[in-house]
Protein backbone atom coordinates (compact mmCIF):
# COMPACT_ATOMS: atom_id res chain seq x y z
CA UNK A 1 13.87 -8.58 11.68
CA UNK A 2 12.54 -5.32 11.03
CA UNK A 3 9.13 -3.29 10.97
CA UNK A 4 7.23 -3.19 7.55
CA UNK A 5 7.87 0.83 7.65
CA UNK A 6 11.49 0.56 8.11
CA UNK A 7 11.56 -2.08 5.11
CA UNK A 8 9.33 0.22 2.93
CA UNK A 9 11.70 3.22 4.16
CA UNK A 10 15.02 0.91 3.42
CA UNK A 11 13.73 0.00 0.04
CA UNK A 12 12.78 3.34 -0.93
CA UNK A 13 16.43 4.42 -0.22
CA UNK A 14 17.97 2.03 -2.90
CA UNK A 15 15.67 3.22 -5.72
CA UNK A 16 16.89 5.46 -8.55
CA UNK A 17 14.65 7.36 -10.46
CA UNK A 18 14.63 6.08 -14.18
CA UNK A 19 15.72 8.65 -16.76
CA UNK A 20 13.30 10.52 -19.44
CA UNK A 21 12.62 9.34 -22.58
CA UNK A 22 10.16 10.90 -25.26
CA UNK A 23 7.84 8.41 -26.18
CA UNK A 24 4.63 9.18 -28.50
CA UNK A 25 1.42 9.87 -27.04
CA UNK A 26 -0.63 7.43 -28.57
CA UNK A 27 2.44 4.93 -25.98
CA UNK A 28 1.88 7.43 -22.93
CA UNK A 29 -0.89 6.24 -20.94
CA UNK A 30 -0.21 6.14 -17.51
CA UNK A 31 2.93 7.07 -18.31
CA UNK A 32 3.75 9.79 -15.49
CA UNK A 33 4.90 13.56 -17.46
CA UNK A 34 8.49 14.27 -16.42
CA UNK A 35 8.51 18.17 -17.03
CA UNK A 36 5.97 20.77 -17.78
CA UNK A 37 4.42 20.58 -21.46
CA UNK A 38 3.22 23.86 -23.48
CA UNK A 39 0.06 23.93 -25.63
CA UNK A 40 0.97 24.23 -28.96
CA UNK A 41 -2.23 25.91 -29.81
CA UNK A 42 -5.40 27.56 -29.07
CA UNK A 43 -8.35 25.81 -28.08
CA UNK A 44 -10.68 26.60 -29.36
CA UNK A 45 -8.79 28.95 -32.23
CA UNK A 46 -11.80 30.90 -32.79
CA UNK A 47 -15.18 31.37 -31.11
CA UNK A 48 -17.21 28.68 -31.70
CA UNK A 49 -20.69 27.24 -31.27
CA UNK A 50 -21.82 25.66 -28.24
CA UNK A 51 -25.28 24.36 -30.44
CA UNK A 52 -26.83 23.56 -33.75
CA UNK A 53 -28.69 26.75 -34.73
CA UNK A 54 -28.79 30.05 -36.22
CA UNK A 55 -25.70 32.34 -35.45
CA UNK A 56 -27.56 36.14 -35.12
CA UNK A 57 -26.28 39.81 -34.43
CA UNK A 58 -27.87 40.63 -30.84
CA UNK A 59 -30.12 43.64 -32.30
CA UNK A 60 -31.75 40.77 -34.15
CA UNK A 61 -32.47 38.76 -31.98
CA UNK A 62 -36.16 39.76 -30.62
CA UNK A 63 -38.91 37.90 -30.37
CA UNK A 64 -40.75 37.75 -33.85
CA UNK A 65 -38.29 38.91 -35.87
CA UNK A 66 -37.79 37.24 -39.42
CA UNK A 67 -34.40 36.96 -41.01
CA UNK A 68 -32.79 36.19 -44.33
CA UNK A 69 -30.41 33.08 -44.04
CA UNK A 70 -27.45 34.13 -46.17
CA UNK A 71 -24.77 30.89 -45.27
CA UNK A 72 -24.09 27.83 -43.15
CA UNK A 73 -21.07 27.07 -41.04
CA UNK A 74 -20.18 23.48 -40.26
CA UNK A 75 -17.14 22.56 -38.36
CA UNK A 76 -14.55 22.12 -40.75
CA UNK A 77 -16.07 24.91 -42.91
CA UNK A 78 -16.73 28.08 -41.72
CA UNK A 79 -19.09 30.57 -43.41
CA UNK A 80 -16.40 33.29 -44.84
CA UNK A 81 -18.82 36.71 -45.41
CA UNK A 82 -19.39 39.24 -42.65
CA UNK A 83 -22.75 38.94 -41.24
CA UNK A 84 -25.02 41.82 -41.65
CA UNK A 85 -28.15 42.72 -39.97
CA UNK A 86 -31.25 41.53 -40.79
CA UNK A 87 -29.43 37.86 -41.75
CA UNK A 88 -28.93 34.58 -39.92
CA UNK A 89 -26.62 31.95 -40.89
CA UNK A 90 -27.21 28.14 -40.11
CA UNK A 91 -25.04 27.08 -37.85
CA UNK A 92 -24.29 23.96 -36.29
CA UNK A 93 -22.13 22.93 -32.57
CA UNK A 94 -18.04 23.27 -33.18
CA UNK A 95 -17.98 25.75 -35.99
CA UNK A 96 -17.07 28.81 -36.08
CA UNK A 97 -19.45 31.40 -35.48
CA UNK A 98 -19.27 34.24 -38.56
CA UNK A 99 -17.67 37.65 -37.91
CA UNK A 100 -20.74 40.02 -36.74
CA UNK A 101 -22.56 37.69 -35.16
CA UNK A 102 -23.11 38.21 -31.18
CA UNK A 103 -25.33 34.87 -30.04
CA UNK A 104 -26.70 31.29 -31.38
CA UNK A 105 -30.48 31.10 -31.11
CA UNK A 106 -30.95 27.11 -30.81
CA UNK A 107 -33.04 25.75 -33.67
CA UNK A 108 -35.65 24.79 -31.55
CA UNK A 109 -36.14 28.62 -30.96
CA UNK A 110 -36.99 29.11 -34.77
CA UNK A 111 -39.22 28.04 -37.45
CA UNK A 112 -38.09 28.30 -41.14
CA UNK A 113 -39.53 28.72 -43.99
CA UNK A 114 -37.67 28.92 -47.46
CA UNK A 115 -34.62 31.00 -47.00
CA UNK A 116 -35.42 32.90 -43.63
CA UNK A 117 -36.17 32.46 -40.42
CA UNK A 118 -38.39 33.20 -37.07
CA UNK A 119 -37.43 33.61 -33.90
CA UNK A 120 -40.33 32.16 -32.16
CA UNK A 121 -38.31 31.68 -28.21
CA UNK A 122 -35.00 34.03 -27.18
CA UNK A 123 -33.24 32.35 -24.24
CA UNK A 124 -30.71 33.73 -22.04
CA UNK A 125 -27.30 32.37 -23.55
CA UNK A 126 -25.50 33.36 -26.24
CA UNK A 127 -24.53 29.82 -26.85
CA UNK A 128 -21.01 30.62 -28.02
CA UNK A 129 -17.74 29.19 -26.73
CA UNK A 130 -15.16 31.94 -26.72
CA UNK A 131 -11.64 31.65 -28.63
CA UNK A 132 -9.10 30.04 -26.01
CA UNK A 133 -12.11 29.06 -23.65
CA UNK A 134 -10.45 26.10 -22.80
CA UNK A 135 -6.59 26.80 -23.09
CA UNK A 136 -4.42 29.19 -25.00
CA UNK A 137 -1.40 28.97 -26.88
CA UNK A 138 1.37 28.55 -24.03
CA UNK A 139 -0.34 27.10 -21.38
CA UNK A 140 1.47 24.26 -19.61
CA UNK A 141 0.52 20.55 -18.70
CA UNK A 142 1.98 20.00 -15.16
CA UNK A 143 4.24 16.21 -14.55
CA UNK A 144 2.49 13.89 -13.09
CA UNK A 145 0.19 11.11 -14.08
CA UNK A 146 -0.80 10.44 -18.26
CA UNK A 147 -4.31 9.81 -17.26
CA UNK A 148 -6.70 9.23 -20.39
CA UNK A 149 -8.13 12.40 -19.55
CA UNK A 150 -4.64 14.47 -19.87
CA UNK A 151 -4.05 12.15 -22.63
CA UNK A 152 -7.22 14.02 -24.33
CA UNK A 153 -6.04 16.95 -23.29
CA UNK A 154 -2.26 16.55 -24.63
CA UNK A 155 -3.87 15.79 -27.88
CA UNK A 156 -5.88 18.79 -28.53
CA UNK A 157 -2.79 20.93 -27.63
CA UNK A 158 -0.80 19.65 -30.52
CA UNK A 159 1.34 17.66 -28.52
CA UNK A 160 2.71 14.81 -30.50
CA UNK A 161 5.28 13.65 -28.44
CA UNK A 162 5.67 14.06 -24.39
CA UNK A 163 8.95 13.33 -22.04
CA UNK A 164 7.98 10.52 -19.46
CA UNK A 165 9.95 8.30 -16.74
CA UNK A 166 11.50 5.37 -18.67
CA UNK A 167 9.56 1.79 -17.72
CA UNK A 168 12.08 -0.16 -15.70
CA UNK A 169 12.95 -3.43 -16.81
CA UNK A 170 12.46 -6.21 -13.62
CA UNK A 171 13.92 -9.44 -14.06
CA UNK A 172 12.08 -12.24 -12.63
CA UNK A 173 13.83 -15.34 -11.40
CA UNK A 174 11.74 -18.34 -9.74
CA UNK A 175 14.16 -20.86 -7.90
CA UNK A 176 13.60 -24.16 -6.92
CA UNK A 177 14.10 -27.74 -8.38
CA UNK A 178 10.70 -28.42 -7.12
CA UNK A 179 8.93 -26.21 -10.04
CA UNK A 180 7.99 -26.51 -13.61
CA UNK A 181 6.50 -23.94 -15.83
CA UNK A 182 2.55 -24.23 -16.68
CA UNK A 183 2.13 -27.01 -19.25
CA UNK A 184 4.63 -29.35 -17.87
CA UNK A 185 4.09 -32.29 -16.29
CA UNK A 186 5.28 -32.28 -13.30
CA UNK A 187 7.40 -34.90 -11.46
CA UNK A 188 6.32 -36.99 -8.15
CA UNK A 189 7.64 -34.26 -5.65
CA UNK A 190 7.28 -31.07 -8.22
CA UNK A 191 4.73 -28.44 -8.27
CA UNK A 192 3.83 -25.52 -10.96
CA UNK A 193 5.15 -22.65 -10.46
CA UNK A 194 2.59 -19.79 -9.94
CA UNK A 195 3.77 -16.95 -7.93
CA UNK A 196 5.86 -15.31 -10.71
CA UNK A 197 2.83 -15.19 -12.95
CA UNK A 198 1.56 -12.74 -10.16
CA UNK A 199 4.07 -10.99 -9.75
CA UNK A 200 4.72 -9.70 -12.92
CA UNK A 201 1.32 -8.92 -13.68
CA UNK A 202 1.67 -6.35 -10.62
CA UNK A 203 4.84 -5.16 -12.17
CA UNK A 204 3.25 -4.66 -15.05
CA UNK A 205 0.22 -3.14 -13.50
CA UNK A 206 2.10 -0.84 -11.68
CA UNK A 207 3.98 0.61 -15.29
CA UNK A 208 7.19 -1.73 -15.14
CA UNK A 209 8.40 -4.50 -18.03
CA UNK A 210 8.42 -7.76 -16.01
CA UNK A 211 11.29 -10.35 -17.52
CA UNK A 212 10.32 -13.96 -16.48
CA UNK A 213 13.79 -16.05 -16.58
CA UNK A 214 13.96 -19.18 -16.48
CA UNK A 215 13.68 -21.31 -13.32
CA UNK A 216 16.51 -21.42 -11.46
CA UNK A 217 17.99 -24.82 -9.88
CA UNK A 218 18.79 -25.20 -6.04
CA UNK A 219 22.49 -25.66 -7.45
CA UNK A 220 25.34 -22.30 -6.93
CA UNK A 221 25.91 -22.77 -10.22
CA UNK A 222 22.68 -22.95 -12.09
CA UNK A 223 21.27 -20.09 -9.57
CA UNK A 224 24.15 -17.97 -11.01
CA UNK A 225 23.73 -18.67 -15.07
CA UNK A 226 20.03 -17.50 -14.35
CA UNK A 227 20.96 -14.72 -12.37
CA UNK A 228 23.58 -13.65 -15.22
CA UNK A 229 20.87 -13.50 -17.62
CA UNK A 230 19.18 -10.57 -15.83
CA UNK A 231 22.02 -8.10 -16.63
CA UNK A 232 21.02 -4.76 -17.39
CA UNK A 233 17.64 -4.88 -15.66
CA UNK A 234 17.01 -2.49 -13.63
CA UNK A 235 15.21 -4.35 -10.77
CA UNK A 236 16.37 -7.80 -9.85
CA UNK A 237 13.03 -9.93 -7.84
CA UNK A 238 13.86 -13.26 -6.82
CA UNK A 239 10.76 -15.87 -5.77
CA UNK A 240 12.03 -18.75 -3.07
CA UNK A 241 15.42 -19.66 -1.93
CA UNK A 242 15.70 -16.68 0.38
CA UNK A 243 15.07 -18.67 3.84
CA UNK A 244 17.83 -20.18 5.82
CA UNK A 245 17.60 -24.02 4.69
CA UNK A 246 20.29 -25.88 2.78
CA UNK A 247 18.72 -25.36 -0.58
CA UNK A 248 17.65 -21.58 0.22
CA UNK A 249 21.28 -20.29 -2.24
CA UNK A 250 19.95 -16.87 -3.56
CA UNK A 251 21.66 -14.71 -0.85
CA UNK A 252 24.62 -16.27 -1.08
CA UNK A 253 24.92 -16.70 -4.66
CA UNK A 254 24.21 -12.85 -4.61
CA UNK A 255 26.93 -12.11 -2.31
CA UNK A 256 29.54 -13.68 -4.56
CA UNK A 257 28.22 -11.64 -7.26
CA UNK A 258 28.56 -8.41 -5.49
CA UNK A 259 25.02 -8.26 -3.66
CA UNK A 260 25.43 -5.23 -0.79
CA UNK A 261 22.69 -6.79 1.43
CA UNK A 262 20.57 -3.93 3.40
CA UNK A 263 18.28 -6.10 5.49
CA UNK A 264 17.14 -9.51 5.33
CA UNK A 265 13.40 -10.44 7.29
CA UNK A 266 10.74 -7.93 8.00
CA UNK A 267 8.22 -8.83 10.72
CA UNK A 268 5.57 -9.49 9.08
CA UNK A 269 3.07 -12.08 8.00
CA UNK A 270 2.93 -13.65 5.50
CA UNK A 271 6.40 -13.03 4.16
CA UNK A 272 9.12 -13.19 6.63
CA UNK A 273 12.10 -13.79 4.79
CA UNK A 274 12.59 -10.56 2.55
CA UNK A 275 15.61 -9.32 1.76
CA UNK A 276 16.45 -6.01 -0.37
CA UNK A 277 19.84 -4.86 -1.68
CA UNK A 278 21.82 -3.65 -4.70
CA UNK A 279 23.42 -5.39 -6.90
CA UNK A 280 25.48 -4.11 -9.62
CA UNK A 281 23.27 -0.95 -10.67
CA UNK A 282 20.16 -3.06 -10.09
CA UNK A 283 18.06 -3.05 -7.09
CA UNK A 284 17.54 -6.37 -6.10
CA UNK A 285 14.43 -8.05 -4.00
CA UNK A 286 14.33 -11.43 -2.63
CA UNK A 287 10.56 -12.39 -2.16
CA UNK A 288 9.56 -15.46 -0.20
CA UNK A 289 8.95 -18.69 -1.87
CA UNK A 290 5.14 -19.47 -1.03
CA UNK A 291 2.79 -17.81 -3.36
CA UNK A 292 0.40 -15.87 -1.07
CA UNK A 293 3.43 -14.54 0.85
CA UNK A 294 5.27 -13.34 -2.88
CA UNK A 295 1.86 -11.58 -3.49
CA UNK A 296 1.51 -9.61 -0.71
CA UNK A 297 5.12 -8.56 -0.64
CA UNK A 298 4.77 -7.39 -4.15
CA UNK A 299 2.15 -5.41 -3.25
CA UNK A 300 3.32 -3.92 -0.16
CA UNK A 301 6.80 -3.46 -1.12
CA UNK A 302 7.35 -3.66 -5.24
CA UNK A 303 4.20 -1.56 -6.30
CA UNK A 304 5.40 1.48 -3.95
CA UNK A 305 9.04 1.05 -5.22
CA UNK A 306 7.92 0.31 -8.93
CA UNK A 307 5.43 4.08 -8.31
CA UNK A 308 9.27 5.90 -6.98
CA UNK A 309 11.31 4.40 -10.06
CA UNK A 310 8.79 6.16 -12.42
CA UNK A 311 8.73 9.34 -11.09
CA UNK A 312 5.87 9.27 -8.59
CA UNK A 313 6.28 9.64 -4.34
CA UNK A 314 6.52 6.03 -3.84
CA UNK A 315 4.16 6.01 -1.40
CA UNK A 316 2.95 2.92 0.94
CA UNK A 317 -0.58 1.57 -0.42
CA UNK A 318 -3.43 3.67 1.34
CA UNK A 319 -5.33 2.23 4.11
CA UNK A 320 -8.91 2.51 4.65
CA UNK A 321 -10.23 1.78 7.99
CA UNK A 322 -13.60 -0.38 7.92
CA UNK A 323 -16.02 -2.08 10.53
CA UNK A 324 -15.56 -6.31 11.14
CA UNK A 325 -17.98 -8.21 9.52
CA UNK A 326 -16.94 -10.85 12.13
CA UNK A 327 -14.70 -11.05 15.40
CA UNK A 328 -11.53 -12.68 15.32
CA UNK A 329 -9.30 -13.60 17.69
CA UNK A 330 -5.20 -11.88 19.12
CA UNK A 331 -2.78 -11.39 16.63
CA UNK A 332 0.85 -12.45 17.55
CA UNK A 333 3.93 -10.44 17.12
CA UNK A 334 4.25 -9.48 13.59
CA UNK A 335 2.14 -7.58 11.40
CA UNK A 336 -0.06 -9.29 9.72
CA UNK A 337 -1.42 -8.89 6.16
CA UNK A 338 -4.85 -11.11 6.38
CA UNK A 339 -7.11 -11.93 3.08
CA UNK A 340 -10.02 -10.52 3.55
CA UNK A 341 -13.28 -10.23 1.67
CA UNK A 342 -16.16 -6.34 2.22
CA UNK A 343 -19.85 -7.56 2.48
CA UNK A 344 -21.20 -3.86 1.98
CA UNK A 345 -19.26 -1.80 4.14
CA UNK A 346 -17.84 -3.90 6.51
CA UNK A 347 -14.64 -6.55 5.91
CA UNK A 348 -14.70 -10.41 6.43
CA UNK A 349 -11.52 -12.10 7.51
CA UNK A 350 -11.09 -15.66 6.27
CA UNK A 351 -10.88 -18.18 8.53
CA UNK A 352 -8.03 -20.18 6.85
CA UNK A 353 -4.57 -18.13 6.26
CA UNK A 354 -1.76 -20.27 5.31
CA UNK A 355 0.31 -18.38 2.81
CA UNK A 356 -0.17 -21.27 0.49
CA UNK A 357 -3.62 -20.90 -0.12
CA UNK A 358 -4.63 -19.28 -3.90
CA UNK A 359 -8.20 -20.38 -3.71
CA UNK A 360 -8.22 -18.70 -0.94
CA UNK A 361 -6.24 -15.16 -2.17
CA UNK A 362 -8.62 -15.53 -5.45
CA UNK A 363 -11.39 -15.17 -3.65
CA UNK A 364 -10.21 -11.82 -1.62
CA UNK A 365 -10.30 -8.64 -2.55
CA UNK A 366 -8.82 -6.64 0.59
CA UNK A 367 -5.86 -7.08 2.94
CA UNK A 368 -6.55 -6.23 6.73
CA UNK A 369 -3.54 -5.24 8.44
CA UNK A 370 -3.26 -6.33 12.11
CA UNK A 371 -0.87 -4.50 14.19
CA UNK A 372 1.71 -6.61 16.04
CA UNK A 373 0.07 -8.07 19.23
CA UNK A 374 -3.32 -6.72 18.09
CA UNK A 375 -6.40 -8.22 20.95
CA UNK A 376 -8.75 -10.16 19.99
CA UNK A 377 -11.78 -8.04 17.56
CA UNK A 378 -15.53 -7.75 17.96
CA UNK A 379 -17.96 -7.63 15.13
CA UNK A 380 -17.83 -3.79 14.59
CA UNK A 381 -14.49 -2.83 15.53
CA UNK A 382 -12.91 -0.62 13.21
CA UNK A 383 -9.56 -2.47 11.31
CA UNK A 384 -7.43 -1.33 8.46
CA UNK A 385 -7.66 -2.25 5.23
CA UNK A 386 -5.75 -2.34 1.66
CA UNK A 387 -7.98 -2.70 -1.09
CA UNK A 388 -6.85 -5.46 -3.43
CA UNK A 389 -6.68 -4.55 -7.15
């Protein structure tokens, strides 16, 4: 067995970074930028106004003085004449504010009558946004993240396409003649399989394109027509058959396919027997069978390695540290991942922790991670935490 940190640090080592693809941007979001993107214009391309109102040369604009409207300017549609003094054209917020004029008075500021104006209030501002206030032609998006901010911000630069980390494809086999899809009936000894629904709704979270194959038997041959339908995936995440009992065939089924194992059980709890390798040009994952202990290992280990395949750091899950809500008792020898539930600031440990539990895992929404050999916890003691998506 080895420490959750080595594990992460293992894993980490058999990733390769997908290659770039231009996709369009409406298809970006949280897509993460490979390289550096230039603004294909200037925003905004002329100076425009920051409110509805009268656009005014500064001599003008005194307290008391009347002036002639002469125009309007809408967004869209500019007024085209030069303004002189003496004149005020209507103006309203976006559009672009007529050569000769040096300041917006707000509407509010004016009364009208007719064709001309009043300036009844002169405020500080001028009320005008400057040409290339926000960015200039040129200017470069960094990589990183497609949040829907950038996304905005890709978009008014002109930007119609934008070179992002390819999605990796993860095929997802369940194994076990003891499981039947949702819908079926099951047999006398079968149960539904759930875990892999889970699972590749984190993948998916997390950016990747999960591939649910079908079940696999506990036979060497049936495990290996299932695992020959996830050629050319780039991640390979098994659920069950990864233990050491007679039926437990994924490792070695892998082997004879031309697995090159890297470890096999990390010391943790709940999901012991993890094992992590390559296969072909795949990366392949063996998750544990029971469906609390497939979760958390998809969280602690697939979501970091899913962030590193996309172009991010790959980094663990962050870890908040919080106050018991209620004491709890030693820890034993392995790390252990415990469903959890905040009540305001502080973090309630359930009582009940089998790995089988979903009721219980549905109702959690943090993980507190006890160190191995961790003492027993009063009410108050600071633990840390992983917040649950």
């Amino acid at each position: 067995m080895i420490p959750v940190q080595e594990a992460l640090q293992r894993i980490r080592a058999l990733i390769t970074t997908m290659p770039v693809e231009d996709v369009f941007l409406r298809d970006s979001t949280n897509r993460i930028l490979a390289r550096s993107v230039a603004a294909r214009r200037t925003q905004p391309p002329f100076a425009a106004s920051a409110m509805d109102g009268y656009a005014v040369r500064d001599v003008d604009a005194t307290l008391g003085a009347t002036l002639r409207v002469i125009g309007e300017s809408q967004a869209g549609r500019g007024y085209t004449g030069d303004l002189a003094a003496g004149c005020a054209v209507r103006i309203f917020t976006g559009a672009p504010v007529p050569e000769g004029a040096e300041r917006v008075v707000i509407q509010e500021d004016v009364s009208r009558s007719s064709d001309h104006i009043t300036i009844n209030q002169t405020g500080d501002g001028r009320n005008i946004r400057p040409a290339g206030g926000d960015f200039t032609e040129g200017d470069r998006v960094q990589p990183g993240r497609i949040t829907p901010a950038r996304l905005a911000l890709l978009a008014a630069m002109n930007v119609p396409e934008v070179p992002v980390y390819r999605r990796p494809v993860i095929a997802l086999i369940a194994t076990g003649d003891e499981l039947v899809v949702p819908g079926e009936v099951p047999g006398p000894d079968q149960i539904v399989s759930s875990n892999i629904y889970a699972v590749a709704a984190i993948v998916e979270a997390a950016g990747g394109i999960a591939r649910i194959l079908p079940i696999a038997p506990d036979t060497t041959e049936g495990l290996r027509d299932v695992l020959d339908l996830a050629s050319g995936a780039d991640m390979i995440v098994t659920l069950g058959g990864a233990s050491v009992g007679d039926h437990d065939l994924v490792a070695q089924v892998a082997s004879e396919a031309g697995l090159a194992l890297d470890f096999y059980k990390v010391a943790m709890r709940p999901g012991k027997p993890l094992m992590a390798g390559r296969l072909g040009q795949a990366v392949m994952i063996g998750l544990p069978g029971n469906p609390v202990s497939a979760f958390v290992c998809a969280q602690i280990f697939l979501r970091p390695a899913l962030d590193l395949m996309l172009g991010g750091n790959g980094d663990a899950l962050p870890r908040t540290q919080r106050p018991l809500a209620e004491a709890v008792g030693p820890n034993g020898d392995r790390e252990h991942y415990m469903r959890a539930v905040r009540v305001g600031e502080k973090v309630r440990i359930f009582q009940r922790q089998d790995s089988a539990l979903l009721s219980v895992l549905d109702a959690a929404d943090t993980l507190v991670v006890r160190p191995p050999n961790d003492p027993p916890r009063e009410i108050g003691d600071m633990v840390a935490t992983i917040h649950l998506d």
